[in-house]
PDB file of N, CA and C in Angstrom:
ATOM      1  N   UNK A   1      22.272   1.423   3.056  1.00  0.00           N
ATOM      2  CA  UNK A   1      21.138   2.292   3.313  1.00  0.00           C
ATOM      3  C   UNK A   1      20.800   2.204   4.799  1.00  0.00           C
ATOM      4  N   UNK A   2      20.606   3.339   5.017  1.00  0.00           N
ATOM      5  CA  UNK A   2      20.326   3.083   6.838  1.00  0.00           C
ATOM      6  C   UNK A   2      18.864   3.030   7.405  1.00  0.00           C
ATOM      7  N   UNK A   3      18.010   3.137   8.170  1.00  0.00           N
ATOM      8  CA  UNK A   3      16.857   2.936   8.555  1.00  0.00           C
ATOM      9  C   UNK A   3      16.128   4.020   8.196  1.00  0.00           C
ATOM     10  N   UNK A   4      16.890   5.263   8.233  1.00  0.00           N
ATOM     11  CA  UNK A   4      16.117   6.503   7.986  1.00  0.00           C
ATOM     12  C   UNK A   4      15.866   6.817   6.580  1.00  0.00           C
ATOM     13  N   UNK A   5      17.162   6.510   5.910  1.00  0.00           N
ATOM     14  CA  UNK A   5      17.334   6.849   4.367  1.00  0.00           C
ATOM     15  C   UNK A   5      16.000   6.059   3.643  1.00  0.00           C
ATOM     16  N   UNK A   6      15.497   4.706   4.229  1.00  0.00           N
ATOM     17  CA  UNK A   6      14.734   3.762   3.809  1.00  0.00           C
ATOM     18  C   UNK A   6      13.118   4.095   4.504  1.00  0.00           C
ATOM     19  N   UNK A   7      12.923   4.363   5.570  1.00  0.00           N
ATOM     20  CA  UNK A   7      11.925   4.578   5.489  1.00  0.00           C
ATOM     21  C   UNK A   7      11.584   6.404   4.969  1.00  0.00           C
ATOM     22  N   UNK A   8      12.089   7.272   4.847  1.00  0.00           N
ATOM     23  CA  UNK A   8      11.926   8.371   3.991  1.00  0.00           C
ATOM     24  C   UNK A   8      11.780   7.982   2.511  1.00  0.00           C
ATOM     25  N   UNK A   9      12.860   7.100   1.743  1.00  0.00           N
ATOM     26  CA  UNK A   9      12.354   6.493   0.389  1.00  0.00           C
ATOM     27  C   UNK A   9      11.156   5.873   0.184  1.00  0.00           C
ATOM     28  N   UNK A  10      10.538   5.356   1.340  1.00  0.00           N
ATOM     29  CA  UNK A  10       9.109   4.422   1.180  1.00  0.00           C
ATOM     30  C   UNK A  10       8.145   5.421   1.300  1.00  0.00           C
ATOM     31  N   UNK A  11       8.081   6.239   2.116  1.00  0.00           N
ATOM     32  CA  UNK A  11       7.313   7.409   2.061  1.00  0.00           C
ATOM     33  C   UNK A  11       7.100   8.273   0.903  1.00  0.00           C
ATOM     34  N   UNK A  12       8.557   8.297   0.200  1.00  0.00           N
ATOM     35  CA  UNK A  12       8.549   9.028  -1.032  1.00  0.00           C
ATOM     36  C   UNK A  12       7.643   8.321  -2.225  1.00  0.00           C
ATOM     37  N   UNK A  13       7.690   7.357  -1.886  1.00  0.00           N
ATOM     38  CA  UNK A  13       7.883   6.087  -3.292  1.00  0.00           C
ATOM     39  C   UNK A  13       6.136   6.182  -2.939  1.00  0.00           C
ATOM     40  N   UNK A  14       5.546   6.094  -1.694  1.00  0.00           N
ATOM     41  CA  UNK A  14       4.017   5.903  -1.716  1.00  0.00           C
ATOM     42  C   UNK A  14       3.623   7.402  -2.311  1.00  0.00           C
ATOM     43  N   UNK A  15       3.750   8.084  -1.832  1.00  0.00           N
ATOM     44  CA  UNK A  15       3.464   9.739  -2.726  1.00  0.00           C
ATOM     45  C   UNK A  15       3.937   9.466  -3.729  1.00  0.00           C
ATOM     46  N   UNK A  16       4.216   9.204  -4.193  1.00  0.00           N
ATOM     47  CA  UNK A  16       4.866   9.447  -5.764  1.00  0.00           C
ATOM     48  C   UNK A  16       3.586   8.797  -6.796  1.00  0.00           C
ATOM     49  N   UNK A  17       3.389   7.087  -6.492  1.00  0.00           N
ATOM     50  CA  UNK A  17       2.569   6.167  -6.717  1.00  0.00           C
ATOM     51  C   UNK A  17       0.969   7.023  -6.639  1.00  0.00           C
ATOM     52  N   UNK A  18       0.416   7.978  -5.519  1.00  0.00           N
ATOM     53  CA  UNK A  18      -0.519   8.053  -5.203  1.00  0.00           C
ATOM     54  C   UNK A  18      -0.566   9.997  -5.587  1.00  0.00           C
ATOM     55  N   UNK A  19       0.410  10.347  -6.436  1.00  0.00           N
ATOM     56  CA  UNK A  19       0.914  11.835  -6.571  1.00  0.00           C
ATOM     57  C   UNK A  19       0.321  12.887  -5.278  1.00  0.00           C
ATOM     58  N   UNK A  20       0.996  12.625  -4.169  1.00  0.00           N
ATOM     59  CA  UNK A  20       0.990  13.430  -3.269  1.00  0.00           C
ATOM     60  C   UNK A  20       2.074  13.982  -2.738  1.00  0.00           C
ATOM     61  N   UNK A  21       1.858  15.265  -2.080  1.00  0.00           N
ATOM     62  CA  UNK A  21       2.803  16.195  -2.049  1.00  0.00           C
ATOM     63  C   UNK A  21       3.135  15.998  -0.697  1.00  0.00           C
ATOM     64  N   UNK A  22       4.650  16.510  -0.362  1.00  0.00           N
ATOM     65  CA  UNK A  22       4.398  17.009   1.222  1.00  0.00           C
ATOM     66  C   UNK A  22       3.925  16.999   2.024  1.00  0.00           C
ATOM     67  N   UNK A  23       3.259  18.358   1.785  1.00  0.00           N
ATOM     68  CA  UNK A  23       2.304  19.142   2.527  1.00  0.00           C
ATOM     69  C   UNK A  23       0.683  18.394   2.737  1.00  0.00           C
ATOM     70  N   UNK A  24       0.459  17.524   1.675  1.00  0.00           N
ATOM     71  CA  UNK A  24      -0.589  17.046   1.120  1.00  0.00           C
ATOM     72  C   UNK A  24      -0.222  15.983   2.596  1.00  0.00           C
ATOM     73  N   UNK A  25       0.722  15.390   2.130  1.00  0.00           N
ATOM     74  CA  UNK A  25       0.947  14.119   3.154  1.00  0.00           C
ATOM     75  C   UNK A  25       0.938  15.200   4.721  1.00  0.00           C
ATOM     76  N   UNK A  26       1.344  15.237   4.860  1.00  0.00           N
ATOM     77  CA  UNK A  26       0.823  16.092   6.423  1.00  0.00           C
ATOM     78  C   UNK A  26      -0.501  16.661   6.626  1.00  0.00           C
ATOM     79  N   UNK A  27      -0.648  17.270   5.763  1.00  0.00           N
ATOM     80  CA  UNK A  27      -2.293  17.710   6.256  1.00  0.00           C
ATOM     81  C   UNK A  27      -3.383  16.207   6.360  1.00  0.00           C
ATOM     82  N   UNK A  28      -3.161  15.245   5.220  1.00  0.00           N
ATOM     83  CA  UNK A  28      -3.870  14.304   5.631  1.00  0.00           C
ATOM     84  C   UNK A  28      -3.865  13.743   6.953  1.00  0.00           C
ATOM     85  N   UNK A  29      -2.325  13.416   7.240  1.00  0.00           N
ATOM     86  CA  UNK A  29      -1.864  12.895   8.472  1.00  0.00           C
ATOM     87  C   UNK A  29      -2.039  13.485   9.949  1.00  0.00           C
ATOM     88  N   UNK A  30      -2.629  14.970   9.824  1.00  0.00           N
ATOM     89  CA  UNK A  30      -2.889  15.410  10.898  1.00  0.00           C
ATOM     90  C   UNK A  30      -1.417  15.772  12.214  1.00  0.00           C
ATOM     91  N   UNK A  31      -0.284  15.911  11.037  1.00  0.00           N
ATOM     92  CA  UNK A  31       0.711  17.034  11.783  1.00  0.00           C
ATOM     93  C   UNK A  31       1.277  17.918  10.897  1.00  0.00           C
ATOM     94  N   UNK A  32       2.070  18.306  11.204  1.00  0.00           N
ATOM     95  CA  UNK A  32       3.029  19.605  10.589  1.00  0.00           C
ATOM     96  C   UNK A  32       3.694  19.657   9.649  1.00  0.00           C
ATOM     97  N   UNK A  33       3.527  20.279   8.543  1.00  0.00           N
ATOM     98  CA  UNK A  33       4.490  20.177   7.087  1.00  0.00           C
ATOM     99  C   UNK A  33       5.785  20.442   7.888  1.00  0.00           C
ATOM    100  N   UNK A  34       6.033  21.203   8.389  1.00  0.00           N
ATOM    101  CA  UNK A  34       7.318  21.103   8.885  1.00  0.00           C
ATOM    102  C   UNK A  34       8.040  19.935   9.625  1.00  0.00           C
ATOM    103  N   UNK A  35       6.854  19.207  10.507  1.00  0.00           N
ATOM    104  CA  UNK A  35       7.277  17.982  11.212  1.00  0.00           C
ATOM    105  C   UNK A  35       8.423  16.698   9.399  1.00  0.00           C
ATOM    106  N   UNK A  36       7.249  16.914   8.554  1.00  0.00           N
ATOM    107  CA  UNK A  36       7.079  15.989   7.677  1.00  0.00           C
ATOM    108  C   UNK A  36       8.481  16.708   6.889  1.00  0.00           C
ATOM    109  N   UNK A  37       8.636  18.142   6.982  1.00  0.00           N
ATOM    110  CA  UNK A  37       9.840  18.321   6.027  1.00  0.00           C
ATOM    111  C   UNK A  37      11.165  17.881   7.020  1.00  0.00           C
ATOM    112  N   UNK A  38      11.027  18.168   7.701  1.00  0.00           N
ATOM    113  CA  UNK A  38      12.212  17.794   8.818  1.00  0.00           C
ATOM    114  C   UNK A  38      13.008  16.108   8.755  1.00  0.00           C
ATOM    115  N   UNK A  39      11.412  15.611   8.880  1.00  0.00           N
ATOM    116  CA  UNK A  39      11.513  13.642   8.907  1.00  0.00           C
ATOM    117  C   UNK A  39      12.718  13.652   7.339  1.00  0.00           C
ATOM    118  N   UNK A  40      12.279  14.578   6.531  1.00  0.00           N
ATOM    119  CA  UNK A  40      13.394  14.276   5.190  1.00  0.00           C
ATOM    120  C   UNK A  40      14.244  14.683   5.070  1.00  0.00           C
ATOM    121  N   UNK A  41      14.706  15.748   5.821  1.00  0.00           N
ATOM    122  CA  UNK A  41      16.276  16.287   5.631  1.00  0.00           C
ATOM    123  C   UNK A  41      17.177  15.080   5.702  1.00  0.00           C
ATOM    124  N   UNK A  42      17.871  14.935   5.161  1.00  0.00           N
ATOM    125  CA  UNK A  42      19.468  14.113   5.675  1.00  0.00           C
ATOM    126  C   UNK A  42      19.940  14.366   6.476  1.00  0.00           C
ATOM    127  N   UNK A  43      20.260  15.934   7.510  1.00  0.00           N
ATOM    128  CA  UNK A  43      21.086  16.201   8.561  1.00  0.00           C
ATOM    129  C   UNK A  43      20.278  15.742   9.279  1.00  0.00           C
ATOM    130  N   UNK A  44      18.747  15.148   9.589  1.00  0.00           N
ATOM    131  CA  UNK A  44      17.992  14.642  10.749  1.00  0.00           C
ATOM    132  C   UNK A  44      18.443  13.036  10.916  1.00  0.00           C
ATOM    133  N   UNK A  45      18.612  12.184  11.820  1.00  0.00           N
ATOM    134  CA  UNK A  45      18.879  11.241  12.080  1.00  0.00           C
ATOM    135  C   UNK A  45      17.850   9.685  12.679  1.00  0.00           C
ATOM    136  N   UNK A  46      17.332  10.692  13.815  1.00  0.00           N
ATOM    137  CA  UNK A  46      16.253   9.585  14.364  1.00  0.00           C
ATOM    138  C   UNK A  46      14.937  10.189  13.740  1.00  0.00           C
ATOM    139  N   UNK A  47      13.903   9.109  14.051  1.00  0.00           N
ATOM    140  CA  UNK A  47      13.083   9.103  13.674  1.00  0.00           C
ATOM    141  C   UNK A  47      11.940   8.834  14.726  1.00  0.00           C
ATOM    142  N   UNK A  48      10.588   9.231  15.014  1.00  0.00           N
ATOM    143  CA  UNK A  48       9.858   8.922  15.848  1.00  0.00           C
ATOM    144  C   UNK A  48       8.341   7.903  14.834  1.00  0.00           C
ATOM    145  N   UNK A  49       8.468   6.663  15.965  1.00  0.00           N
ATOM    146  CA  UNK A  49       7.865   6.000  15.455  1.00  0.00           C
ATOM    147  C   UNK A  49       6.263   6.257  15.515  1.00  0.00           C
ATOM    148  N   UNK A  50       5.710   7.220  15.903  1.00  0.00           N
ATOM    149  CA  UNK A  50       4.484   7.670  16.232  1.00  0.00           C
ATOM    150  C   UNK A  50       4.140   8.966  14.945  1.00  0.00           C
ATOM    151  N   UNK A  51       5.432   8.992  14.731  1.00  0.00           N
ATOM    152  CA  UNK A  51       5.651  10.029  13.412  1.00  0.00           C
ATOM    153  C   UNK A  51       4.977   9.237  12.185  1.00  0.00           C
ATOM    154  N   UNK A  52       5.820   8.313  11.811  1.00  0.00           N
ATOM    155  CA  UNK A  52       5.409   7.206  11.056  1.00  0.00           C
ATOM    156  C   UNK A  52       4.505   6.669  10.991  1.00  0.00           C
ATOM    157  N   UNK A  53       3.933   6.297  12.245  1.00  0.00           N
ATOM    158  CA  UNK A  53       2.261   5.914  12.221  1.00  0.00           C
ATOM    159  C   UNK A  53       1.331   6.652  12.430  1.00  0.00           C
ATOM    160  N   UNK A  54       1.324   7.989  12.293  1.00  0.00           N
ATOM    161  CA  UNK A  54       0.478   9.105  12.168  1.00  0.00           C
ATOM    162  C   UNK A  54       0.606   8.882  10.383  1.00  0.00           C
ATOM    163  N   UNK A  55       1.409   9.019   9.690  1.00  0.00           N
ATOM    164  CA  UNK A  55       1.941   9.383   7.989  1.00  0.00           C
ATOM    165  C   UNK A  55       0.999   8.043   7.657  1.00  0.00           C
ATOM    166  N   UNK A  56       1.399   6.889   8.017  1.00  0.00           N
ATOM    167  CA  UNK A  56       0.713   5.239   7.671  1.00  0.00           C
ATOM    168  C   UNK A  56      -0.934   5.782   7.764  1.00  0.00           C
ATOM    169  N   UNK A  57      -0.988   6.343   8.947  1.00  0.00           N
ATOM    170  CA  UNK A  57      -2.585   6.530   9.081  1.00  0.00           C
ATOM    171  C   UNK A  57      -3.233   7.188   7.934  1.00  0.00           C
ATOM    172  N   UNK A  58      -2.477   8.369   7.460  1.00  0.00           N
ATOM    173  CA  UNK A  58      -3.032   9.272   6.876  1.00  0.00           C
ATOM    174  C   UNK A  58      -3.170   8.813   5.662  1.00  0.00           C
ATOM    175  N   UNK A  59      -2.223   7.652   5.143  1.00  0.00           N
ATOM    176  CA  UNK A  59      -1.928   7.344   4.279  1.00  0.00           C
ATOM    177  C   UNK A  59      -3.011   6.042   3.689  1.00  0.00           C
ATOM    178  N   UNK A  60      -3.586   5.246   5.277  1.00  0.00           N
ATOM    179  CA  UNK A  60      -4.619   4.892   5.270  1.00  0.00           C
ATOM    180  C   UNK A  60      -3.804   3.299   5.105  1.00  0.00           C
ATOM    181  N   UNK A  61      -2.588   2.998   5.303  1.00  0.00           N
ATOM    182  CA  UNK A  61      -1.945   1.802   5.510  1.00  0.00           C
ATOM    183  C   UNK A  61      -1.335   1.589   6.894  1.00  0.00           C
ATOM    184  N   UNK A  62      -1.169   0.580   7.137  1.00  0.00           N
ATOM    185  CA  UNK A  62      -0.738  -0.236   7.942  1.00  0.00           C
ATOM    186  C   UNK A  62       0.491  -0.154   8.582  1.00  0.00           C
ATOM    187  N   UNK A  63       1.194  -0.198   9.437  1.00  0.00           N
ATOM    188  CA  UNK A  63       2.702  -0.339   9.542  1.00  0.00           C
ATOM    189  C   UNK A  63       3.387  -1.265   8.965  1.00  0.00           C
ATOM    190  N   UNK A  64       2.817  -2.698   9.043  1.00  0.00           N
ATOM    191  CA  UNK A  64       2.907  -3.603   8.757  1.00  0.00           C
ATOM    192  C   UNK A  64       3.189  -3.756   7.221  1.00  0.00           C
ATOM    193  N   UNK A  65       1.887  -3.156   6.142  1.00  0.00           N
ATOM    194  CA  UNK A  65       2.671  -2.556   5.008  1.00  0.00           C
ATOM    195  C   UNK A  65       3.115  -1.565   4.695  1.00  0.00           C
ATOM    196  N   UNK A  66       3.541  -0.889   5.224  1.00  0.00           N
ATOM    197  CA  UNK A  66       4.244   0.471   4.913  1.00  0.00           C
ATOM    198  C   UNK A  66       6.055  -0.638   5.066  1.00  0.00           C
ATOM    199  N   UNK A  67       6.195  -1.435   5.950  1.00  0.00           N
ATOM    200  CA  UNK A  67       7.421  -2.152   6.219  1.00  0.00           C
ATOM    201  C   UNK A  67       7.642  -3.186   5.637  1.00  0.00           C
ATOM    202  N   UNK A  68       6.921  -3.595   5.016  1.00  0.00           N
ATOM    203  CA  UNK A  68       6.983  -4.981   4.031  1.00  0.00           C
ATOM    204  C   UNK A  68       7.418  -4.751   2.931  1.00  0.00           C
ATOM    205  N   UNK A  69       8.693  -4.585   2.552  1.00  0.00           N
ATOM    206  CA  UNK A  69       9.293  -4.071   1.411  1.00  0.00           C
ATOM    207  C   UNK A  69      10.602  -4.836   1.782  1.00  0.00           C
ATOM    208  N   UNK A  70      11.459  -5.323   0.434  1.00  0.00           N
ATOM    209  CA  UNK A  70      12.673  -5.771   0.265  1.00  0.00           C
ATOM    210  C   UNK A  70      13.970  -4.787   0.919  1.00  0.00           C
ATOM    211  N   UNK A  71      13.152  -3.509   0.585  1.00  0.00           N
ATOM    212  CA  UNK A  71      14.351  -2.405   1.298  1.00  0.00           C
ATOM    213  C   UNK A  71      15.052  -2.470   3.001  1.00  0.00           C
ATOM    214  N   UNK A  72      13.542  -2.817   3.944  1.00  0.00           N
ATOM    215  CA  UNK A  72      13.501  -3.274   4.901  1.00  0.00           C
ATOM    216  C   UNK A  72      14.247  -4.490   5.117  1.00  0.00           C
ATOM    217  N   UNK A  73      13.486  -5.585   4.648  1.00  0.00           N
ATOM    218  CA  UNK A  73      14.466  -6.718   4.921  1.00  0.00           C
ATOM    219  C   UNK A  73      15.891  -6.851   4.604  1.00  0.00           C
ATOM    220  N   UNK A  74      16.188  -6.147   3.593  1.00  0.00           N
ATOM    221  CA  UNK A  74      18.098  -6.072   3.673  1.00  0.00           C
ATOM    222  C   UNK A  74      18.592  -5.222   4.473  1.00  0.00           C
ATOM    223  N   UNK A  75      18.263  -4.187   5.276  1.00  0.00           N
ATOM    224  CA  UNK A  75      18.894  -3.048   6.020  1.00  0.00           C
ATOM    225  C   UNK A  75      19.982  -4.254   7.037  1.00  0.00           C
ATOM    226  N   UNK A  76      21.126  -3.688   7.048  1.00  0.00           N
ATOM    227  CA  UNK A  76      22.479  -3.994   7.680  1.00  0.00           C
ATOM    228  C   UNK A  76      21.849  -3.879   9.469  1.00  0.00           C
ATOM    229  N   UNK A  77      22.344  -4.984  10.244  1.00  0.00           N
ATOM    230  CA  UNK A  77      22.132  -4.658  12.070  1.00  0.00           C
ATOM    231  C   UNK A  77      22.699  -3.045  12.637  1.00  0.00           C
ATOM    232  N   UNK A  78      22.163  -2.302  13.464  1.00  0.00           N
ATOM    233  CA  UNK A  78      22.472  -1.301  13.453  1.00  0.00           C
ATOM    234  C   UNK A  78      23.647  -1.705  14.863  1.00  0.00           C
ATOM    235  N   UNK A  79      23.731  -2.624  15.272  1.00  0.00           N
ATOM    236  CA  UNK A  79      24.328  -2.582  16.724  1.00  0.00           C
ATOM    237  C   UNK A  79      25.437  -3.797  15.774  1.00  0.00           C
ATOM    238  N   UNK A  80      26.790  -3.273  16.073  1.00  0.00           N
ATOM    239  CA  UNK A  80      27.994  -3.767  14.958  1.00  0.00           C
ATOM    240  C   UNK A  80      29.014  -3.996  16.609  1.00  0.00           C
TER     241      UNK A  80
END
């Protein structure tokens, strides 16, 4: 799993838990359903970390737990 695949699943996994949508998650977060549909495509790659902590905000968590997950701690070194 790569960094992106994992933090898009944690994002998913908190909407899911809290039944929020998308769009729902962006408007809380104070950017763009499109920003937020984009962050999930698979053909997108990087990720902006200000992205993420706008979504955490909205979301009303932490970075700190939004990253504290087992998924995180196993991700493979990206520099091989």
């Amino acid at each position: 799993m790569t960094v992106k695949d994992a933090v898009v699943c944690r994002f998913q996994q908190i909407c899911a838990e809290r039944g929020i949508k998308t769009n729902e998650l962006a408007n809380i977060s104070g950017i763009t359903p499109s920003t937020v549909y984009s962050m999930m495509d698979s053909n997108r790659r990087d990720l902006s970390i200000i992205t993420i902590k706008k979504l955490c905000d909205g979301l009303d968590i932490t970075l700190g737990e939004f990253f504290s997950t087992p998924a995180f701690d196993a991700l493979e070194q990206e520099i091989k």
